[in-house]
C-alpha atoms as a PDB file:
ATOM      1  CA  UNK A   1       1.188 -18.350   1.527  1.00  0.00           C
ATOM      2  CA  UNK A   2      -1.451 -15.897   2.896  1.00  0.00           C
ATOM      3  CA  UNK A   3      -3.454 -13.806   0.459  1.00  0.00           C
ATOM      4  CA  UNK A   4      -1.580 -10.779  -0.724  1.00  0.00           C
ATOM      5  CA  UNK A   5      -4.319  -8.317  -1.647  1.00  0.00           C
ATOM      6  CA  UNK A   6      -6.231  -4.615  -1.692  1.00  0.00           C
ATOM      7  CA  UNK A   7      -9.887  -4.180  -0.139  1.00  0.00           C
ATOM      8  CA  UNK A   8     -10.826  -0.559  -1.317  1.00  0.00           C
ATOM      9  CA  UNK A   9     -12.868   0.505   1.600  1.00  0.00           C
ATOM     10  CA  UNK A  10     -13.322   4.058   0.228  1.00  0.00           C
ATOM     11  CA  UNK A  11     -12.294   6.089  -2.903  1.00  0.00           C
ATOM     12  CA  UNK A  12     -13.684   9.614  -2.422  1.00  0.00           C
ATOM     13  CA  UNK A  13     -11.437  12.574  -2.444  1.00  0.00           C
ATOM     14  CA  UNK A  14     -12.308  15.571   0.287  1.00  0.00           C
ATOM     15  CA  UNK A  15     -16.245  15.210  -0.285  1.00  0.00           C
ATOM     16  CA  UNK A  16     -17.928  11.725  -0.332  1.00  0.00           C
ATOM     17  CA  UNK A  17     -20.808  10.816  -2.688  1.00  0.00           C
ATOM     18  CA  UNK A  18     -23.563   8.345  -3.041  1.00  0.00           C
ATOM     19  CA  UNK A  19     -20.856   5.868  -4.349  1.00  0.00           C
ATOM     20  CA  UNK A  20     -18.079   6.609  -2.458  1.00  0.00           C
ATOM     21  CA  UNK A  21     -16.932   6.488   0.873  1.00  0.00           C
ATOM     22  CA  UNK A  22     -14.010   8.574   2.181  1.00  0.00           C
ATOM     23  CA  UNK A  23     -10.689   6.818   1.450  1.00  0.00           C
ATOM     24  CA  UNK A  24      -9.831   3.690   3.389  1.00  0.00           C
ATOM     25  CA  UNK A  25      -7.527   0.942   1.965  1.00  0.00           C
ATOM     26  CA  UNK A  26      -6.768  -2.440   3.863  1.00  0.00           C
ATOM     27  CA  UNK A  27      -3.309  -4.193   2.276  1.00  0.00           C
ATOM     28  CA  UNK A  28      -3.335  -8.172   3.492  1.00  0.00           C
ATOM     29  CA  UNK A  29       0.244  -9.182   3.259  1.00  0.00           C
ATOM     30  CA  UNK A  30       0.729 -12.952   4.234  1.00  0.00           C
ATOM     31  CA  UNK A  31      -1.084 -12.804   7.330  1.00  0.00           C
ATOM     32  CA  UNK A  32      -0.563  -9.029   8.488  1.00  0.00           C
ATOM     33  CA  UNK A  33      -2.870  -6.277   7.740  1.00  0.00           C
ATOM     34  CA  UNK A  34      -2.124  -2.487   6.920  1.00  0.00           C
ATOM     35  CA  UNK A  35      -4.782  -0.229   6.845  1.00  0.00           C
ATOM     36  CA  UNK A  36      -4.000   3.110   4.855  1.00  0.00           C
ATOM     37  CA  UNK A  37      -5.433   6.533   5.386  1.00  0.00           C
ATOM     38  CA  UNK A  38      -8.744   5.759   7.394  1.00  0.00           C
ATOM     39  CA  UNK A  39     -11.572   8.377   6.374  1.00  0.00           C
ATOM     40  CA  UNK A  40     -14.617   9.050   7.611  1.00  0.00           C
ATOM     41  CA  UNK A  41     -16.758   6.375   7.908  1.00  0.00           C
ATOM     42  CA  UNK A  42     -14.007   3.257   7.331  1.00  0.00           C
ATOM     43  CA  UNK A  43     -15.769   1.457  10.762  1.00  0.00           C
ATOM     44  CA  UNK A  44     -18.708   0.861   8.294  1.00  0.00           C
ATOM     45  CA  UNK A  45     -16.762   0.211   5.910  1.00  0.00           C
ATOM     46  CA  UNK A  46     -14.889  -2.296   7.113  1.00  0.00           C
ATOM     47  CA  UNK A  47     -17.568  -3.679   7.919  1.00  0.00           C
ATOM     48  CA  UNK A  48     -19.301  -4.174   4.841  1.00  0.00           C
ATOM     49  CA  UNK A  49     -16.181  -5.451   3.327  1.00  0.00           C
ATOM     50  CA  UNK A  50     -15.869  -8.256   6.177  1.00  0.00           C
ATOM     51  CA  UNK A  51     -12.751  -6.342   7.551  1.00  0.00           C
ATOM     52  CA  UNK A  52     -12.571  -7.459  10.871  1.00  0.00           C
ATOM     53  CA  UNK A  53     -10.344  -4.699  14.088  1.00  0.00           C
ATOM     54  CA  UNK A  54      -8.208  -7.872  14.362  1.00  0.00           C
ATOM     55  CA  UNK A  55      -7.037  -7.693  11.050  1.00  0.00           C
ATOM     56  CA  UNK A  56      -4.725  -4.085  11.372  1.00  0.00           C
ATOM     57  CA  UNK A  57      -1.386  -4.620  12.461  1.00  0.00           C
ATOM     58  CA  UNK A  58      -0.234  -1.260  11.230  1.00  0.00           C
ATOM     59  CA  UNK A  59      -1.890   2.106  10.671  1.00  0.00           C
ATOM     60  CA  UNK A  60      -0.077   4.427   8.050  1.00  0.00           C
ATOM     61  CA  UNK A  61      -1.361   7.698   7.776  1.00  0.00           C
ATOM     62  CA  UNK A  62       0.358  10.129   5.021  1.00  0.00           C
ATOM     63  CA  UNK A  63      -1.135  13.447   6.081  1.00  0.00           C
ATOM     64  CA  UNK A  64      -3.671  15.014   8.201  1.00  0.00           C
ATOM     65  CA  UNK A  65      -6.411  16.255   5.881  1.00  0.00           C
ATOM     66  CA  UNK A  66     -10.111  14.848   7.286  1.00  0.00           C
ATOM     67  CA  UNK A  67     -10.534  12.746   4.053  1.00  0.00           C
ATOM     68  CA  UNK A  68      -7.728  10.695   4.952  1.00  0.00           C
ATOM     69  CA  UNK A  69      -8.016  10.710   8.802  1.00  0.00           C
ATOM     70  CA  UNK A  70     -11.127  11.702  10.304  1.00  0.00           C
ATOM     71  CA  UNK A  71     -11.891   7.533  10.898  1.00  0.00           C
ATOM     72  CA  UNK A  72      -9.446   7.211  13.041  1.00  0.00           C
ATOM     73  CA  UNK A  73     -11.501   7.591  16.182  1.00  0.00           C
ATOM     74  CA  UNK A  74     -14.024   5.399  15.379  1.00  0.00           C
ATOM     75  CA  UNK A  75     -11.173   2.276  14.406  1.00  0.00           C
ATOM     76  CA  UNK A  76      -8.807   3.354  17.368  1.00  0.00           C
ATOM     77  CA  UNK A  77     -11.636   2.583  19.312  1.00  0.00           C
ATOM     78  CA  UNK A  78     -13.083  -0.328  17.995  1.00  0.00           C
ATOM     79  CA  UNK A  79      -9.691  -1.538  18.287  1.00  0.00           C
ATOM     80  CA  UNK A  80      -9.953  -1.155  21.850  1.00  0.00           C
ATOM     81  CA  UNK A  81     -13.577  -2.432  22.072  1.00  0.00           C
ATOM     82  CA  UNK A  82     -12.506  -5.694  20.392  1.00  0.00           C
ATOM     83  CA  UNK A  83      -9.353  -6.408  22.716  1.00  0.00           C
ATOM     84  CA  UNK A  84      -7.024  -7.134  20.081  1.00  0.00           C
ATOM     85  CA  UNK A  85      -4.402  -9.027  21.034  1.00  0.00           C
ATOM     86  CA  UNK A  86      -1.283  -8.352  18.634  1.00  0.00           C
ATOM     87  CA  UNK A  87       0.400  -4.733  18.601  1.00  0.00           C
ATOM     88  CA  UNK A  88      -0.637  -2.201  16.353  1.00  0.00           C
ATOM     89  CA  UNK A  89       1.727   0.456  15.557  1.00  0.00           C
ATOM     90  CA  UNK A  90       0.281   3.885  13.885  1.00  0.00           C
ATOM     91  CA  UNK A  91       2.908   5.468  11.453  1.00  0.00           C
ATOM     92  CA  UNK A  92       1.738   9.205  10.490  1.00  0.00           C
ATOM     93  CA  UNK A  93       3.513  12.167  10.068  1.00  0.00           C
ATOM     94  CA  UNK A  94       5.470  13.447  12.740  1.00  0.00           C
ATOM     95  CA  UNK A  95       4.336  17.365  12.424  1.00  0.00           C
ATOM     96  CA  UNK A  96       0.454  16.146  12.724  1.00  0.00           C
ATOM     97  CA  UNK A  97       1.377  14.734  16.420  1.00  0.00           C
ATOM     98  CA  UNK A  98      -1.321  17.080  17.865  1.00  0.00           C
ATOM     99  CA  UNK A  99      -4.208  16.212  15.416  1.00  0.00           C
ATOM    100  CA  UNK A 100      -3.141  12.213  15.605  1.00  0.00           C
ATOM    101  CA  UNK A 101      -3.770  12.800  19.779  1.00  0.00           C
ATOM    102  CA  UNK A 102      -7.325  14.434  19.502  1.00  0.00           C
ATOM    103  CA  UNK A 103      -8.156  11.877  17.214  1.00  0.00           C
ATOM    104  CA  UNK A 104      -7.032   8.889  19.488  1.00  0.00           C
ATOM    105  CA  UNK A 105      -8.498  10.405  22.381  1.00  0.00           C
ATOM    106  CA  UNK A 106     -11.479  12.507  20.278  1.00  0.00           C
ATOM    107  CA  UNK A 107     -14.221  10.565  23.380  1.00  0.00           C
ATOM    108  CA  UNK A 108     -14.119   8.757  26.457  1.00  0.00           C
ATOM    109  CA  UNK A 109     -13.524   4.805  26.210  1.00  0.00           C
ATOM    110  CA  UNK A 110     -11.845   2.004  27.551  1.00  0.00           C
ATOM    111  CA  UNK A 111      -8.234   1.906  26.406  1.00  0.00           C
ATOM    112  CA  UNK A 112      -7.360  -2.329  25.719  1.00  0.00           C
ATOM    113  CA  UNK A 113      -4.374  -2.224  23.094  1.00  0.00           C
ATOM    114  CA  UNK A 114      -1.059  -0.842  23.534  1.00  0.00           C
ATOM    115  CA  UNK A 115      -1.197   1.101  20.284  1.00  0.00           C
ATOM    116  CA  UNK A 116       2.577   2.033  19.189  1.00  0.00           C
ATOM    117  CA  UNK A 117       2.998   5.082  18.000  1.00  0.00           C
ATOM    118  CA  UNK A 118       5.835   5.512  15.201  1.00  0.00           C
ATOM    119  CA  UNK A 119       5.369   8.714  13.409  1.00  0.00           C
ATOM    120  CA  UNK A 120       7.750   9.742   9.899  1.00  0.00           C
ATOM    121  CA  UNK A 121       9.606  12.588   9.693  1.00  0.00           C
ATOM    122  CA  UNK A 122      11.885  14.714   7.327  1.00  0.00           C
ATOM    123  CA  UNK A 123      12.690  13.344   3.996  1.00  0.00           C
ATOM    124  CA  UNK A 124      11.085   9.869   5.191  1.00  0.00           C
ATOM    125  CA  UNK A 125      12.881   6.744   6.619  1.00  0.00           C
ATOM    126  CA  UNK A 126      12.336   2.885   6.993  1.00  0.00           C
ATOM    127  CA  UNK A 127       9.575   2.137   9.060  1.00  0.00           C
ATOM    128  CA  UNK A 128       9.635  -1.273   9.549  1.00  0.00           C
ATOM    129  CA  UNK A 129      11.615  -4.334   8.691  1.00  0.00           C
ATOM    130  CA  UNK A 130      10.023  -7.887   9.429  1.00  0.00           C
ATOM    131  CA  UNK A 131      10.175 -11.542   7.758  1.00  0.00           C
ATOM    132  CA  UNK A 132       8.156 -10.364   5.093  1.00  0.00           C
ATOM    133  CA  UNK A 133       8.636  -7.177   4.070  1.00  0.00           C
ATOM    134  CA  UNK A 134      10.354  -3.942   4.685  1.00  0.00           C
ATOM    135  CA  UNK A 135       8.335  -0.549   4.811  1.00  0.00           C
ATOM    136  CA  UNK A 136       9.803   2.622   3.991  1.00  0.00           C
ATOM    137  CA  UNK A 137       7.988   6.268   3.671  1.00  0.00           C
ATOM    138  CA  UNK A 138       9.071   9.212   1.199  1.00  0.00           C
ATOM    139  CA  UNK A 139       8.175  12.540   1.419  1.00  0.00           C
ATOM    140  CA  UNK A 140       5.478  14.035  -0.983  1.00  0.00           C
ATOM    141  CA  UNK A 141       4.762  17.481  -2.354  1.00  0.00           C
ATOM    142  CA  UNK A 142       0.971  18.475  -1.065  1.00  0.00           C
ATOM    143  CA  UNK A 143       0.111  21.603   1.287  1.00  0.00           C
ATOM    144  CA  UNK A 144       0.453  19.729   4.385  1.00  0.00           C
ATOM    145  CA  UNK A 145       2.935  17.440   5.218  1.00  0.00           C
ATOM    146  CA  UNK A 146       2.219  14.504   3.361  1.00  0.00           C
ATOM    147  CA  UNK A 147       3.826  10.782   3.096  1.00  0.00           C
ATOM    148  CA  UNK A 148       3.334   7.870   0.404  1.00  0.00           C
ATOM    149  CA  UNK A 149       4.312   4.606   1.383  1.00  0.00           C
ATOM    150  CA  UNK A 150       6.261   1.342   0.072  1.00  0.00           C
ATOM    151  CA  UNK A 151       6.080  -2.191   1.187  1.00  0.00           C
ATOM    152  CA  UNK A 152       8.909  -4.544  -0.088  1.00  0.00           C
ATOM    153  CA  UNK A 153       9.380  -7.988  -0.069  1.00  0.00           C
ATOM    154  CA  UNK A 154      12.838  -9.716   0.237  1.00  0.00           C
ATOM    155  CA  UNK A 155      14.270 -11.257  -2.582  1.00  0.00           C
ATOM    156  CA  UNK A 156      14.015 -14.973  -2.255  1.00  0.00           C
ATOM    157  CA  UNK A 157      15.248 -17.752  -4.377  1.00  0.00           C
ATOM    158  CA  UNK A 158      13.849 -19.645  -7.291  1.00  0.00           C
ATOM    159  CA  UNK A 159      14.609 -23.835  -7.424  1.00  0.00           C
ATOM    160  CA  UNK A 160      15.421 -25.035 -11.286  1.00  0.00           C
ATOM    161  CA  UNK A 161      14.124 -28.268 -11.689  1.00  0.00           C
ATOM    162  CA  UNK A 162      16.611 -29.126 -14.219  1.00  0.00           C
ATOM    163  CA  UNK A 163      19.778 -28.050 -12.166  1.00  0.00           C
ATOM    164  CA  UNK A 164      18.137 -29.950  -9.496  1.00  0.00           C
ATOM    165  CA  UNK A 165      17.987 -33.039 -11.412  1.00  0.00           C
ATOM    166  CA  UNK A 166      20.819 -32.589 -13.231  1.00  0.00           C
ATOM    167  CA  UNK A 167      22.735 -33.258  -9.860  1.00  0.00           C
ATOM    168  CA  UNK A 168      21.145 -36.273  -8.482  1.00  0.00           C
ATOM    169  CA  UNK A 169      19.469 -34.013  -6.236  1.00  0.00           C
ATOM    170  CA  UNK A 170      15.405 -35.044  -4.787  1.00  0.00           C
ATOM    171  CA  UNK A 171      12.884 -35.152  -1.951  1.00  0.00           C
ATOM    172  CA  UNK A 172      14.246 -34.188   1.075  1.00  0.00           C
ATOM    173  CA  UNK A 173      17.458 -32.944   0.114  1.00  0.00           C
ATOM    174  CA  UNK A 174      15.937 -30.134  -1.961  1.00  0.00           C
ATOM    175  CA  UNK A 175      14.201 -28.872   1.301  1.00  0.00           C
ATOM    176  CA  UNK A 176      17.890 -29.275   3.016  1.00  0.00           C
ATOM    177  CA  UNK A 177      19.944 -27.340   0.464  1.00  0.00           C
ATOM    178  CA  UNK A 178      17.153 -24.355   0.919  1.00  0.00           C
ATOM    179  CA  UNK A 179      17.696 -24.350   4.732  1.00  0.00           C
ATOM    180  CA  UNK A 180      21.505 -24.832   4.802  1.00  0.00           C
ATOM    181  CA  UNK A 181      22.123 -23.575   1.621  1.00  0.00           C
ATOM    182  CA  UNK A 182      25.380 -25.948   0.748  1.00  0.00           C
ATOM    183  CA  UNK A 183      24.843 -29.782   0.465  1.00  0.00           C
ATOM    184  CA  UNK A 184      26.864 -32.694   0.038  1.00  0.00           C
ATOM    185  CA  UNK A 185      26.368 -34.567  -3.296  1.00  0.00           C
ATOM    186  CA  UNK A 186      28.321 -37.534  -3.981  1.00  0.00           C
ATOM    187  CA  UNK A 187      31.480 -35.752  -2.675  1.00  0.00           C
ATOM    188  CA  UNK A 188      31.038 -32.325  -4.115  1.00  0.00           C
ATOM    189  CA  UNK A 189      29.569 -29.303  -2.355  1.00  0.00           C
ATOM    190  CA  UNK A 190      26.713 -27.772  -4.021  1.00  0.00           C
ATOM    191  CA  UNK A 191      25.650 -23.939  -2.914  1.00  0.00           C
ATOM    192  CA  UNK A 192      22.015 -22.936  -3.681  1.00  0.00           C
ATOM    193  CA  UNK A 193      23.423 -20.190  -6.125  1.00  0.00           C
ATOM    194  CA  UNK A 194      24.414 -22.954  -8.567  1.00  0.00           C
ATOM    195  CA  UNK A 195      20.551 -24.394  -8.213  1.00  0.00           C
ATOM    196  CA  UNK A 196      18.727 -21.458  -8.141  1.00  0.00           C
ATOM    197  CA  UNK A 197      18.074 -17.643  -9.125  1.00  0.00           C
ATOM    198  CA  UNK A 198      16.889 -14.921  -7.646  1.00  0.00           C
ATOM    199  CA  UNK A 199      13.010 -14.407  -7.215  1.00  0.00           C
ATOM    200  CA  UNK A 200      12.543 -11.202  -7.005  1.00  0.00           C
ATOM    201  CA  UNK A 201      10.484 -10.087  -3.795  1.00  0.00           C
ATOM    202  CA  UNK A 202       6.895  -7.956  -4.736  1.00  0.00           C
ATOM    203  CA  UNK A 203       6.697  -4.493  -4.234  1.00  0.00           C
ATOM    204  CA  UNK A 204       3.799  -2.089  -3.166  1.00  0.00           C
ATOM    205  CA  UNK A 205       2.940   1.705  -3.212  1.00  0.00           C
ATOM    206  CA  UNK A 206       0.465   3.897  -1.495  1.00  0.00           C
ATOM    207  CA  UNK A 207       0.507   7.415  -3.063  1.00  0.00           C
ATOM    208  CA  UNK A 208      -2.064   9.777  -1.994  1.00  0.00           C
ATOM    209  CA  UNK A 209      -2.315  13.912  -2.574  1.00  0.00           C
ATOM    210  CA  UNK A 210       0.283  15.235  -3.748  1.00  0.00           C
ATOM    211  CA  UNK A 211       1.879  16.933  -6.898  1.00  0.00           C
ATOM    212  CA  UNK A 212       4.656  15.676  -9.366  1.00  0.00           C
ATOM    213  CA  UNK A 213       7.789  14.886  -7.081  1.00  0.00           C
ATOM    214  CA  UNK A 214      10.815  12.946  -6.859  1.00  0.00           C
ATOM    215  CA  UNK A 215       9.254  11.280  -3.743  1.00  0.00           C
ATOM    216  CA  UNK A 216       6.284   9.535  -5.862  1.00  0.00           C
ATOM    217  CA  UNK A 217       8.491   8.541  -8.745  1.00  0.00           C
ATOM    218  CA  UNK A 218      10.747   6.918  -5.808  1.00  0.00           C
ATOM    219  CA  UNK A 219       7.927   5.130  -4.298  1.00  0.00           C
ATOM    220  CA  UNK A 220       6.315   4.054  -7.690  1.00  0.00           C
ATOM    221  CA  UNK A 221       9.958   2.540  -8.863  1.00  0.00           C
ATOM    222  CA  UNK A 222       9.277  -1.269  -9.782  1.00  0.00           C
ATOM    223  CA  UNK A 223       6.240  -2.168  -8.412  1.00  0.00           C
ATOM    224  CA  UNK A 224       4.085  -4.848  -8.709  1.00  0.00           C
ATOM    225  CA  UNK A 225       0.785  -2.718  -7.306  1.00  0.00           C
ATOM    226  CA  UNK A 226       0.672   0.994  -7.587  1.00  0.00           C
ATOM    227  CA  UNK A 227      -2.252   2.768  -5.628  1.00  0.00           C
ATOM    228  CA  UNK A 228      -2.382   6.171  -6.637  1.00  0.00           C
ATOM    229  CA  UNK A 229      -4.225   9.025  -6.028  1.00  0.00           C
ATOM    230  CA  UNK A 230      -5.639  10.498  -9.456  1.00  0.00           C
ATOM    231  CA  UNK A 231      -8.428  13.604  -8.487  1.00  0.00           C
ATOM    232  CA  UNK A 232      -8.554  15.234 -11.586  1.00  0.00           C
ATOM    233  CA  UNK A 233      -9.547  14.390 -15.012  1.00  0.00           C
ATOM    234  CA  UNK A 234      -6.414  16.145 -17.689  1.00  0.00           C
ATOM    235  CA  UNK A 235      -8.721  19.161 -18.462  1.00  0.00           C
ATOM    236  CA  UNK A 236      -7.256  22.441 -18.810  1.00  0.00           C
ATOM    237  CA  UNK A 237      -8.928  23.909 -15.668  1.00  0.00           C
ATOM    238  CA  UNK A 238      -8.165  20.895 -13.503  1.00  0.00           C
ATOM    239  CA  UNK A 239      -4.777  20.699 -14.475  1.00  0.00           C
ATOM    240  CA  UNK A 240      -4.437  24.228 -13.147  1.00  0.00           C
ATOM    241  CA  UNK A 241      -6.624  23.244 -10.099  1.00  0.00           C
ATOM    242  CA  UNK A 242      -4.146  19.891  -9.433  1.00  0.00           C
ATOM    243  CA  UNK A 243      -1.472  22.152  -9.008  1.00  0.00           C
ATOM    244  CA  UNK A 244      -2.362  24.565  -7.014  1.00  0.00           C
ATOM    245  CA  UNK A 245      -4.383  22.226  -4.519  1.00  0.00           C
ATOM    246  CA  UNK A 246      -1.285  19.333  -3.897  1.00  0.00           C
ATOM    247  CA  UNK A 247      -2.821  16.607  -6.563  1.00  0.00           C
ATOM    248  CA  UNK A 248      -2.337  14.669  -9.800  1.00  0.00           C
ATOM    249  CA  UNK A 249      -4.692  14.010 -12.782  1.00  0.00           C
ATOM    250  CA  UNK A 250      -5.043  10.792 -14.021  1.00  0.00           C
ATOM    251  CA  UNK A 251      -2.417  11.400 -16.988  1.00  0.00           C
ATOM    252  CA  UNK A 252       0.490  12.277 -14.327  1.00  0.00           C
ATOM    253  CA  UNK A 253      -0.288   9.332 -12.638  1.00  0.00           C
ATOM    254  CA  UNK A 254      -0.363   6.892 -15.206  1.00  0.00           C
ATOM    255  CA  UNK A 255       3.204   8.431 -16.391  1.00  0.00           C
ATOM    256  CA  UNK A 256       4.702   8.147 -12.801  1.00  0.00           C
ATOM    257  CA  UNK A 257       3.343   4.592 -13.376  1.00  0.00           C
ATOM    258  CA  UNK A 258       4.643   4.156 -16.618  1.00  0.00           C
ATOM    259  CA  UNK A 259       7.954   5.655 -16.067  1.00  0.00           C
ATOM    260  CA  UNK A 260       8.557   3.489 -12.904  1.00  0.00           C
ATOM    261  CA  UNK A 261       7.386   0.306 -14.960  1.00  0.00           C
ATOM    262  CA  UNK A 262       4.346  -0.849 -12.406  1.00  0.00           C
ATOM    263  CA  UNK A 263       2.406  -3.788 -13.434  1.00  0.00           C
ATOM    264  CA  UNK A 264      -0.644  -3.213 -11.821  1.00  0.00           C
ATOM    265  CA  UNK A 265      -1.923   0.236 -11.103  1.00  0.00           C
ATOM    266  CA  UNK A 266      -4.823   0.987  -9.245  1.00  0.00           C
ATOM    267  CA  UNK A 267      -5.933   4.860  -9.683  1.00  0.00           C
ATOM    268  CA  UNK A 268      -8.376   6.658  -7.042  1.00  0.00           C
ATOM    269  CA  UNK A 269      -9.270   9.469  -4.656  1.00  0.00           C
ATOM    270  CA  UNK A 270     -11.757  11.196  -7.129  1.00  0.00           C
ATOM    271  CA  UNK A 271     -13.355  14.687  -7.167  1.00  0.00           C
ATOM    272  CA  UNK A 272     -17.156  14.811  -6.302  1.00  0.00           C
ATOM    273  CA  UNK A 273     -16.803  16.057 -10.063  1.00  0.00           C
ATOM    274  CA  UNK A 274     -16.616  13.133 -11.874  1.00  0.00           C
ATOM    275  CA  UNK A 275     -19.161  10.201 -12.133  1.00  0.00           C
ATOM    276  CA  UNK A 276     -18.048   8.604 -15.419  1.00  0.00           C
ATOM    277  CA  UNK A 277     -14.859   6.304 -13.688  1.00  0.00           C
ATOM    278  CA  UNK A 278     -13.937   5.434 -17.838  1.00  0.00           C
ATOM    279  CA  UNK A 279     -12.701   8.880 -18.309  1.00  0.00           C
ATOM    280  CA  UNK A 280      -9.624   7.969 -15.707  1.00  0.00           C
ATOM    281  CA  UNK A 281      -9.318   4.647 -17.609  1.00  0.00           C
ATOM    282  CA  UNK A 282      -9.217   6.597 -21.036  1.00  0.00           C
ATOM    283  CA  UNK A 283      -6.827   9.264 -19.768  1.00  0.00           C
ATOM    284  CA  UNK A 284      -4.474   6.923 -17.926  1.00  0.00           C
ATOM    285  CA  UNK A 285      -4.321   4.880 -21.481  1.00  0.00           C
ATOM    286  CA  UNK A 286      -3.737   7.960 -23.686  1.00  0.00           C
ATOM    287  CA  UNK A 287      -0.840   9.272 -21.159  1.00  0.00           C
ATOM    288  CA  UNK A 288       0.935   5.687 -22.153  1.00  0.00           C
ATOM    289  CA  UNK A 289       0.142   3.165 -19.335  1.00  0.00           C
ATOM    290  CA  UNK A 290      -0.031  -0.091 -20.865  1.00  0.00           C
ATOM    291  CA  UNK A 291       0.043  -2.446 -17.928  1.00  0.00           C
ATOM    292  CA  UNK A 292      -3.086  -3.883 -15.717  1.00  0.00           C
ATOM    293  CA  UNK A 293      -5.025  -0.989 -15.131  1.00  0.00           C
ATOM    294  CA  UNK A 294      -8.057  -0.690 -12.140  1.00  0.00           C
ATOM    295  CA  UNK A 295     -10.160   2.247 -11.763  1.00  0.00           C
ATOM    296  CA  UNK A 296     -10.655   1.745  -8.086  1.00  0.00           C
ATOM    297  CA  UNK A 297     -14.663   1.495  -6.713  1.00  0.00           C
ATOM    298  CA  UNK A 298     -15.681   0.977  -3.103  1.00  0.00           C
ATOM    299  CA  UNK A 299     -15.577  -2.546  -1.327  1.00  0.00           C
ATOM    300  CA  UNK A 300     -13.863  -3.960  -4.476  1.00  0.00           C
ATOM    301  CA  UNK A 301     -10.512  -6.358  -3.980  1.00  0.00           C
ATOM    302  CA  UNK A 302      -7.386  -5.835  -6.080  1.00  0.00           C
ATOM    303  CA  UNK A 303      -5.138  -9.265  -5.807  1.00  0.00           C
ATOM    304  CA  UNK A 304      -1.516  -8.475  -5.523  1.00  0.00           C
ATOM    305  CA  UNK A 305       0.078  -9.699  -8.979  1.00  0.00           C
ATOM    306  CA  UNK A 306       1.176 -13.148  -9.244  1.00  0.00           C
ATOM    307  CA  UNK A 307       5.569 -13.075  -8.990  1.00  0.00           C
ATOM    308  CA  UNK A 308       6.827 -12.721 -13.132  1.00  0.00           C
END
């Protein structure tokens, strides 16, 4: 199986600093590649994190603010420039249509790639259903139109070596009975249920700005990697601020975490206002998150947990 991992290309929220680039986040999912909200500066990014054009199959967007969008030129293009082959289809919300045009068209280039476009609207929808996983949007509570996204892998099956064996069944015929999923044993039909369980399929989230809703506790349910948006620090003042400016602090979302029992959750998009990334680590503890816990930093890889 492919690698199933996060390259953080950027983790700044509305203003960059010395240390971090505007958001950009690459998902590799056996083989595909999904790059997530595009800031400013993500070409170079990419770049520095050996993220190659060839690697994006799908653009998702979840709102039009420049943090999240203003690289979009520069990949579109480079997308072009580097003639890749495979389709890449751009989800993004459906009531940004005009800023998503300027953006793909911002300069004069050479257009290569048939670049789908497949923007979300309403309350969200599926997106996408392949081999590997389905991908679904939800609505989120920001400002602007905004959209978090989910990536789900099918349930699959789990062999037990000891039903296996308890059945005279070996070697090829396991590789049969997981193809055709009955087989002949020494006249008695085995099905794959009586052989197996159910391995359940991994689950993904990509939450960016918005407030408490019903749509990020929807998105967060069950999942094995949770990135999160987390601008504020749980001060008085910033509270106030999160609300009024479409965000969370890093208490609210370690509790969406916690309440939707993720295993791995991956907090970013920080104000300029913060340099000290342990105070998100210390505040995502206290609010009762107790599973694997990254404070997200630029160019750094986040390996999908391993299946339970």
């Amino acid at each position: 199986m492919s690698a199933r991992e996060l390259i953080v290309l950027g983790t700044a929220s509305q203003v960059p600093t010395r240390h971090r680039n505007h958001n950009g986040y690459l998902l590799r999912w056996d083989g595909e590649g999904l790059l997530f909200d595009p800031g400013e500066g993500t070409q170079r990014q990419m770049l520095m994190a050996g993220v190659a054009a060839h690697d994006i199959d799908r653009i998702c967007v979840t709102h039009f603010h420049g943090d999240h969008s203003l690289g979009l030129a520069g990949v579109i293009q480079r997308i072009n420039l580097d003639r890749v082959p495979h389709q890449v289809t751009a989800h993004y919300p459906a009531s940004g249509q005009r800023f998503f045009e300027r953006l793909r068209y911002a300069t004069a280039y050479r257009e290569t790639v048939a670049l789908t476009e497949e923007p979300v609207a309403g309350d969200g929808a599926m997106l996408a259903r392949t081999s590997a996983y389905t991908l679904e949007a939800a609505r989120l509570s920001h400002p602007v139109e905004s959209y978090g996204y989910r990536l789900t892998e099918p349930d699959g099956r789990r062999m037990l070596p000891e039903r296996l064996a308890a059945l005279g069944i070996r070697g090829p015929q396991i590789g049969r009975l997981q193809r055709e999923r009955v087989l002949e044993v020494e006249g008695r039909t085995v099905t794959i249920e009586e052989v197996s369980e159910v391995r359940r399929g991994q689950r993904f989230a990509f939450i960016m700005d918005t407030r408490l809703c019903d749509g990020a506790d929807a998105l967060a349910q069950g999942c094995d990697l949770l990135v999160i948006e987390s601008t504020f620090l749980d001060e008085d003042e910033d509270e106030a601020l999160a609300v009024e400016y479409g965000h969370l602090t890093a208490g609210q979302a370690a509790r969406v975490a916690a309440g939707a029992g993720v295993r791995h959750l991956v907090l970013t998009h920080f104000s300029q206002r913060y340099g000290d990334p342990t105070d998100f680590e210390r505040q995502a503890r206290a609010a009762g998150f107790e599973g694997e816990l990254t404070v997200a930093q630029d160019l750094m890889t986040v390996a999908v947990p391993k299946r339970r």
